[in-house]
N, C-alpha and C. Protein backbone atom coordinates (compact mmCIF):
# COMPACT_ATOMS: atom_id res chain seq x y z
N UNK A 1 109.10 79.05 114.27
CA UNK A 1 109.56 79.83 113.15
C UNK A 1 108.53 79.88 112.06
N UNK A 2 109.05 80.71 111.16
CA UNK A 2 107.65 80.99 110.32
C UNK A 2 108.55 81.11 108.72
N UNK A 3 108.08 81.17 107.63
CA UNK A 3 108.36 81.57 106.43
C UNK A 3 107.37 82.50 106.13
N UNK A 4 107.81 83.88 105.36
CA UNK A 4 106.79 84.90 104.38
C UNK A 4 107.75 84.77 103.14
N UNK A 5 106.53 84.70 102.21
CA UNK A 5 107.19 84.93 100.59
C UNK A 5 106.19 85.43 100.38
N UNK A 6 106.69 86.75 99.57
CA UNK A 6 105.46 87.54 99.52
C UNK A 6 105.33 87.44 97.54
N UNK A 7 104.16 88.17 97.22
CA UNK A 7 104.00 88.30 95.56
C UNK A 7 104.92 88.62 94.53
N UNK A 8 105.41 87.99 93.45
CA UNK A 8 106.28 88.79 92.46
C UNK A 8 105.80 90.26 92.54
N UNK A 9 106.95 90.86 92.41
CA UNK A 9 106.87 92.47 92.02
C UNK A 9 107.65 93.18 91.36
N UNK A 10 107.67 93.88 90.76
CA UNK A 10 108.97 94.45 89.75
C UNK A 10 109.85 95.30 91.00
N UNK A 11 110.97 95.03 90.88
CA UNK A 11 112.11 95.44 92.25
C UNK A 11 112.27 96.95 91.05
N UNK A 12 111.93 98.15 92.64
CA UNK A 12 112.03 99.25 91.78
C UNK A 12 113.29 100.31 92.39
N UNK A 13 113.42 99.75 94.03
CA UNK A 13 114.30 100.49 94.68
C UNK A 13 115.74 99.29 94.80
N UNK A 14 116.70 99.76 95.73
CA UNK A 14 118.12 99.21 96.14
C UNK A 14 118.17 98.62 97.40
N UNK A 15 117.25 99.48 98.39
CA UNK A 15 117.74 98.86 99.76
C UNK A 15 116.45 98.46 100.06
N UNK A 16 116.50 97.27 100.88
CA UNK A 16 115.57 96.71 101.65
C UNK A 16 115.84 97.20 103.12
N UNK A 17 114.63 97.36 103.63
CA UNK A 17 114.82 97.59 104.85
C UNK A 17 113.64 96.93 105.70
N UNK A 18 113.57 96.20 106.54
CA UNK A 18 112.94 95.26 107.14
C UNK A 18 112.55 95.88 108.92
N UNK A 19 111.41 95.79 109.53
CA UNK A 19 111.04 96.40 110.74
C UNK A 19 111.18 95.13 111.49
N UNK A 20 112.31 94.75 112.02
CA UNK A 20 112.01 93.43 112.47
C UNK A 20 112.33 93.35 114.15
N UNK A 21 111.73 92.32 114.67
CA UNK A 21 111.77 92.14 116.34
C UNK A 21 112.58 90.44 116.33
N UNK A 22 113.68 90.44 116.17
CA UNK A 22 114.60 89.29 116.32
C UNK A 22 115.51 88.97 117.39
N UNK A 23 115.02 89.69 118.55
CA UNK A 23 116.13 89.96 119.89
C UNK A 23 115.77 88.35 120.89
N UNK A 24 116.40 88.41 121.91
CA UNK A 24 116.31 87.21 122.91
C UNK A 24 116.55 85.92 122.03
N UNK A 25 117.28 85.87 120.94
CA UNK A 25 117.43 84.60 120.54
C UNK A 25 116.72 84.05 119.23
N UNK A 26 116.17 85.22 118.47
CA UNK A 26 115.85 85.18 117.31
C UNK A 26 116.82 85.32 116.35
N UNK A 27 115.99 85.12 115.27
CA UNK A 27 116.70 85.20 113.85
C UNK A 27 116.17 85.86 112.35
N UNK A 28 116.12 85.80 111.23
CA UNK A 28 115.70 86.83 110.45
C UNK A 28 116.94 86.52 109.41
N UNK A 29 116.54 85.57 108.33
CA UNK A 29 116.92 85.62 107.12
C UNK A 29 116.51 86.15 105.83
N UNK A 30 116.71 86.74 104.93
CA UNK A 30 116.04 87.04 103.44
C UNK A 30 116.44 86.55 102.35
N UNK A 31 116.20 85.74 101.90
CA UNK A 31 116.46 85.13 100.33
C UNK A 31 115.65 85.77 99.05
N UNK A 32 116.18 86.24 97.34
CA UNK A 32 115.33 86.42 96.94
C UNK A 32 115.11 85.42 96.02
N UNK A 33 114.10 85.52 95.44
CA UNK A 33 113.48 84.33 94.56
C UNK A 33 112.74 85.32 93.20
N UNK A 34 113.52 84.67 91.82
CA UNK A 34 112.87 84.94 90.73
C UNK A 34 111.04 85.24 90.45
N UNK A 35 110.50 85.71 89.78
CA UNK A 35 108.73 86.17 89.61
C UNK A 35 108.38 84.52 89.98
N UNK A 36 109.00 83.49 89.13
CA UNK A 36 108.49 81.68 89.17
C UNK A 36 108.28 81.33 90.46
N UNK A 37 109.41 82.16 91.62
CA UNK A 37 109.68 80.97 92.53
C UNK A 37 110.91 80.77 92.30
N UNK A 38 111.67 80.81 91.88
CA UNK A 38 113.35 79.91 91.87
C UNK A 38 114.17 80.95 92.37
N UNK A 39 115.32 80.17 93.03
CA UNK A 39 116.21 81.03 93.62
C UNK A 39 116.88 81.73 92.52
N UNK A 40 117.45 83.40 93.31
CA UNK A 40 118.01 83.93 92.60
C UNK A 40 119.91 83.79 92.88
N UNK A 41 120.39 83.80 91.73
CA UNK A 41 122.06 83.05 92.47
C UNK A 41 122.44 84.52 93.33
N UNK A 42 123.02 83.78 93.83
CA UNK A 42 124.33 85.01 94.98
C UNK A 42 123.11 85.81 95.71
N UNK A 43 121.50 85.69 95.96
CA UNK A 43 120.75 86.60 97.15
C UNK A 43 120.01 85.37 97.46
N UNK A 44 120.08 84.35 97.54
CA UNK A 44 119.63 83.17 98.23
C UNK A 44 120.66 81.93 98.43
N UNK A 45 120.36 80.65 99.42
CA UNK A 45 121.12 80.03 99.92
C UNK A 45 121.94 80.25 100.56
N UNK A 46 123.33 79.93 100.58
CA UNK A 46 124.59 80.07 101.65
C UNK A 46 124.57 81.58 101.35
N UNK A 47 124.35 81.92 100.35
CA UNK A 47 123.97 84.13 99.99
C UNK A 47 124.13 84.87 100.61
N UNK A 48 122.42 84.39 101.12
CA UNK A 48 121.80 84.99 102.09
C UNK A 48 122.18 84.72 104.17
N UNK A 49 123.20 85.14 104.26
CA UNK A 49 123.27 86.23 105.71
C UNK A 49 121.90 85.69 106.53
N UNK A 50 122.24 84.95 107.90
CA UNK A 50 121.17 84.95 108.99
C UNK A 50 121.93 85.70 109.93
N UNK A 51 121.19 86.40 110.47
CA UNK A 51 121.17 87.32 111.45
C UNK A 51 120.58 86.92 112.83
N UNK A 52 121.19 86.96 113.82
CA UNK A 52 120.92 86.65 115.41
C UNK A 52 120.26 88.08 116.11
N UNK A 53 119.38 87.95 116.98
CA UNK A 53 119.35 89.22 117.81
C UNK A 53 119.07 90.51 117.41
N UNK A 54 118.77 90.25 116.07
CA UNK A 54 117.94 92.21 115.41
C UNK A 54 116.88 92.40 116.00
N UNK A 55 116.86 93.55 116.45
CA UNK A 55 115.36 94.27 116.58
C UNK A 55 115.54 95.56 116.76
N UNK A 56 115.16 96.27 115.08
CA UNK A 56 115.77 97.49 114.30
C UNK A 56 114.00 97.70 113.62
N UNK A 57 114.00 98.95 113.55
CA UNK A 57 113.02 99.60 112.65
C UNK A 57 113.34 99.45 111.30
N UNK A 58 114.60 99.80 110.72
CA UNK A 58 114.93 100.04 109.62
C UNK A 58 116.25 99.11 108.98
N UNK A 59 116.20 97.58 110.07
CA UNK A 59 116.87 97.14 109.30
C UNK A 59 117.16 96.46 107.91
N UNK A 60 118.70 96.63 107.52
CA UNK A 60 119.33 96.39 106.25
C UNK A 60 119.79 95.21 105.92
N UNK A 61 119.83 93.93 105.33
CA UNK A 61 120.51 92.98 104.85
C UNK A 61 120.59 93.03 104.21
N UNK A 62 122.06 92.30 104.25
CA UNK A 62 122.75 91.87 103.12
C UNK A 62 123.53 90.86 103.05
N UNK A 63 124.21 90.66 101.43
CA UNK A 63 124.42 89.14 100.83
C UNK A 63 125.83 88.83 100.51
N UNK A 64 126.48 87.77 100.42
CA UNK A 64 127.61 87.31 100.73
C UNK A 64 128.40 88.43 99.52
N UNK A 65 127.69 88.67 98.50
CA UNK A 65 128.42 89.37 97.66
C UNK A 65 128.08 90.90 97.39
N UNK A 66 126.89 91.18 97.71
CA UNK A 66 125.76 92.47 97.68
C UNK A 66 125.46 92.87 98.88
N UNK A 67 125.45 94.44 98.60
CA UNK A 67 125.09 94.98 100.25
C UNK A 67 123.46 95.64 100.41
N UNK A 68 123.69 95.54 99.11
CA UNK A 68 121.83 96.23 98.70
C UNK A 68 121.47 95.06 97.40
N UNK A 69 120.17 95.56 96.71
CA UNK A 69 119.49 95.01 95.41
C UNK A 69 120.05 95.54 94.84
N UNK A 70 120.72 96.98 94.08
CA UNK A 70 120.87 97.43 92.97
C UNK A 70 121.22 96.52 91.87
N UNK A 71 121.52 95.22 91.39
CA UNK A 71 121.59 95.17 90.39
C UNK A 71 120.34 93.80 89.80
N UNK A 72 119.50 94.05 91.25
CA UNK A 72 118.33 93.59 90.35
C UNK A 72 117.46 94.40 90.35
N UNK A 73 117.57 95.66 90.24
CA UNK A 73 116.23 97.12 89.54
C UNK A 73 116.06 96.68 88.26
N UNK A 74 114.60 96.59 88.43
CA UNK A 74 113.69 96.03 87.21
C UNK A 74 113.45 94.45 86.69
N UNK A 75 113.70 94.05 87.67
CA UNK A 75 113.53 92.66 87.80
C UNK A 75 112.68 92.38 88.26
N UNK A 76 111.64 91.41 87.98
CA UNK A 76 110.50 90.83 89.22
C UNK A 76 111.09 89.74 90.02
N UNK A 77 110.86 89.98 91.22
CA UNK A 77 111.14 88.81 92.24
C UNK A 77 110.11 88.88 93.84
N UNK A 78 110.53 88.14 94.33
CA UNK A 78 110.12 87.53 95.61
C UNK A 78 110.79 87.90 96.35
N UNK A 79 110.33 88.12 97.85
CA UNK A 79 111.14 88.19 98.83
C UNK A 79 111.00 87.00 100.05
N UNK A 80 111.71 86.25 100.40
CA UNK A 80 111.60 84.85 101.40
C UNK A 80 112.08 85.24 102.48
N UNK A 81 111.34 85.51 103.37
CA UNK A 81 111.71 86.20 104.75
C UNK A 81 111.33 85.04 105.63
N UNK A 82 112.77 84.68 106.01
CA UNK A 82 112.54 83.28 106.97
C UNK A 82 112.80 83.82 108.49
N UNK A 83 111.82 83.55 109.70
CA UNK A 83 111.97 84.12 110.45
C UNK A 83 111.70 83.18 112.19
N UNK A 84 112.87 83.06 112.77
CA UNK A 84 113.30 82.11 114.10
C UNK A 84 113.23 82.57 115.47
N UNK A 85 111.75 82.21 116.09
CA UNK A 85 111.61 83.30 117.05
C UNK A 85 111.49 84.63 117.21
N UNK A 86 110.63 84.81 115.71
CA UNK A 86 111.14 86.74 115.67
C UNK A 86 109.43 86.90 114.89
N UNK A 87 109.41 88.54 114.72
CA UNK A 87 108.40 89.05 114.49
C UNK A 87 108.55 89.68 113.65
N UNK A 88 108.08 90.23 112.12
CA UNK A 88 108.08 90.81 111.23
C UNK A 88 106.89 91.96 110.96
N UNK A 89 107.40 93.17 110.87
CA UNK A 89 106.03 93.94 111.28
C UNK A 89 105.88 94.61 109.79
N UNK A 90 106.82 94.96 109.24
CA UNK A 90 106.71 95.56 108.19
C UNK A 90 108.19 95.39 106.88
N UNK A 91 107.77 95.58 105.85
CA UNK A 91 109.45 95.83 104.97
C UNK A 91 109.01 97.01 103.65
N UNK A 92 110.13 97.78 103.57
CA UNK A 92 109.54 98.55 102.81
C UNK A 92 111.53 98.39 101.88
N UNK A 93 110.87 99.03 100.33
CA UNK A 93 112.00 99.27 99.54
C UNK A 93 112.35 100.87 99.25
N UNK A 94 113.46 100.98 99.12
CA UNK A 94 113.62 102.32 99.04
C UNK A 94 115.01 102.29 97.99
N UNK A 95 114.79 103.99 97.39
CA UNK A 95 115.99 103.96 96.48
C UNK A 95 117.43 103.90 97.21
């Protein structure tokens, strides 16, 4: 398994969408994390949704309480893409 946390960035869109290869027994979590590093409440920890068996171009996660980002537009944060037997090819944000 692997961890990506990628650079603070000002969150400008709602949906994440992730290109991910998580099939045969993989996995594919996303947590987000404040510009510092610190978790953000309710999109990280017990939050954040692991997923078994994705392997989607355009997949979507989401959080125990949130189905998209919208209500962190204009926020800087992190994205913690924890990933179990799986392959991450790309993630892009969109409105």
């Amino acid at each position: 398994g692997g961890t990506v946390i990628t650079k603070p960035f000002a969150l400008e869109g709602a949906h994440l969408q992730l290109n991910v290869d998580a099939g045969d027994g993989g996995s594919v979590r996303v947590e987000l994390l404040d510009g510092t590093g610190e978790p953000i409440p309710e999109f990280s920890g017990d939050d954040a949704s692991s997923y078994q068996g994705v392997d989607e171009l355009r997949f979507e996660p989401a959080w125990s309480n949130h189905s998209d980002l919208s209500v962190l537009k204009g926020r800087t944060v992190r994205l913690k893409i924890r990933l179990g037997n799986a392959r991450l090819y790309a993630f892009q944000i969109r409105s």
